[in-house]
Every structure is written in C-alpha cells, then in structure tokens.
Protein backbone atom coordinates (compact mmCIF):
# COMPACT_ATOMS: atom_id res chain seq x y z
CA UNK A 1 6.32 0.16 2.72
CA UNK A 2 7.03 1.50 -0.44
CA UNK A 3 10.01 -1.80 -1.26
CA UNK A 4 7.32 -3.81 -0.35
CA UNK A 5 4.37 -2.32 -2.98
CA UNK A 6 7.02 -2.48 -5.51
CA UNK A 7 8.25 -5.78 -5.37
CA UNK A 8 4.57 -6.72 -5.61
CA UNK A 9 3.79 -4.60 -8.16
CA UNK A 10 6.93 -6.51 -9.74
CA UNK A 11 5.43 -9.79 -9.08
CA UNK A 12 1.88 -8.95 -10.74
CA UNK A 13 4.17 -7.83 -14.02
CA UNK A 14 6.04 -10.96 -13.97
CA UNK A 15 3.09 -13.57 -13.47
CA UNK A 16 1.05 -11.74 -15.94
CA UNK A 17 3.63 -11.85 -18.58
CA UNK A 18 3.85 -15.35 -18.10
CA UNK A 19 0.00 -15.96 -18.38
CA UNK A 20 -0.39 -13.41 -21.13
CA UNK A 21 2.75 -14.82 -23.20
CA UNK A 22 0.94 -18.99 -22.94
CA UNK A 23 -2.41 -17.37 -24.45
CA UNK A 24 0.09 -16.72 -27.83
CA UNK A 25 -0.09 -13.07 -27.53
CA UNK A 26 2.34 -11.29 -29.29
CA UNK A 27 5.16 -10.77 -27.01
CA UNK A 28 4.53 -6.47 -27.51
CA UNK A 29 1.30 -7.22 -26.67
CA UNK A 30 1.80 -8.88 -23.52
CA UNK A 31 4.40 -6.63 -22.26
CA UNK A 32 2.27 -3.69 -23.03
CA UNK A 33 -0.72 -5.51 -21.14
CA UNK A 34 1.64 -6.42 -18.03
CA UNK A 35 3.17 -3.05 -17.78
CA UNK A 36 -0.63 -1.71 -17.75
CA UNK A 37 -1.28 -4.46 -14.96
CA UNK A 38 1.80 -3.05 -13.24
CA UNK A 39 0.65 0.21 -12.92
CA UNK A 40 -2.69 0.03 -11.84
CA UNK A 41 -1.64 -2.67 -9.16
CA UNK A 42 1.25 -0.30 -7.47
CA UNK A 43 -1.13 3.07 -8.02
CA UNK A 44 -3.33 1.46 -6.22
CA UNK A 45 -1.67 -0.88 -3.53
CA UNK A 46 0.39 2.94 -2.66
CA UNK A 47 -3.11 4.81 -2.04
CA UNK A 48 -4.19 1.87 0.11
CA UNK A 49 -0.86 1.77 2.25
CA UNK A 50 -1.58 5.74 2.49
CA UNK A 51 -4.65 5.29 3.55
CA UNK A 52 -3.41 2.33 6.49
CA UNK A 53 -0.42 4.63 7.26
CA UNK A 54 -2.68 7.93 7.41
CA UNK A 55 -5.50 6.02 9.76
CA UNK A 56 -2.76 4.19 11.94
CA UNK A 57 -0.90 7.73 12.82
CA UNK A 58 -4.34 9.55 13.50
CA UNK A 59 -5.29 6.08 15.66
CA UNK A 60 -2.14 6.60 17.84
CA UNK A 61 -2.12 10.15 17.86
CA UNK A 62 -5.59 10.20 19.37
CA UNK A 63 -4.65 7.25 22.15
CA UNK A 64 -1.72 9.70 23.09
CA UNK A 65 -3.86 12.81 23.49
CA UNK A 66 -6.42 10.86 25.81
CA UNK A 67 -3.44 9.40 27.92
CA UNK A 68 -1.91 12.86 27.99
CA UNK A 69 -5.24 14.38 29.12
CA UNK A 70 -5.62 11.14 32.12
CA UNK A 71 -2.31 12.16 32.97
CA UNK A 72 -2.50 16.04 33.24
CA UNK A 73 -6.19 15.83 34.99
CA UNK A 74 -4.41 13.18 37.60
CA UNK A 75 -1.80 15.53 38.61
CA UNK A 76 -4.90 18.62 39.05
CA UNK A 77 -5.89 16.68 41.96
CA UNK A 78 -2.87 16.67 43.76
C-alpha cells in the first residue's frame, strides 16, 4: 500500500511541475511548490490508507468473533 501512495504521490509532483513550469514560474519556484504538493498529497493519501487498513482489520476481526461464537454455541448443544 505504501508503493502504491508513493508512486502517486510521485505522479502529483510530476504533473504539477509540469503545470507550474507552463505558468513561467521560476523553475525554484515550481519545484518548491511541487515538492509542497508532494507532501501534503502522500501525508495524506497514508492517513487515509490507515484509516481503510485500520477499519478493514477491525471489520474482519469482528465477522470472525461472531462466527467463532455460532460455532462454539453449536457444539453446547451437542
């Protein structure tokens, strides 16, 4: 997960340099400006996939306590 926020975070730096460098920045400018754009994107695209991880593990770790509570109250009975 993290390749994947990374090489996205590389793909906002690498667009934006090309839009900020056809305004006529200067070119210190617009690689301070991507680089800014770069780290707010992958800061924040690695909380969100923390977040998706963190509710995905407590989704399945819940579904395997019910199914572990059907299947220990089934074999009470018998």
């Amino acid at each position: 997960m993290n390749k994947i926020v990374l090489n996205f975070g590389l793909l906002v730096f690498f667009i934006s340099m090309i839009i900020y460098s056809q305004k006529g920045l200067d070119i210190i400018d617009v690689f301070i400006r991507s680089f800014a754009l770069f780290m707010v994107v992958t800061v924040m695209f690695t909380i969100i996939s923390i977040i998706f991880i963190k509710a995905i593990n407590d989704a399945s770790a819940r579904k395997a306590r019910q199914m572990n509570e059907k299947f220990i109250g089934n074999n009470k009975h018998e």
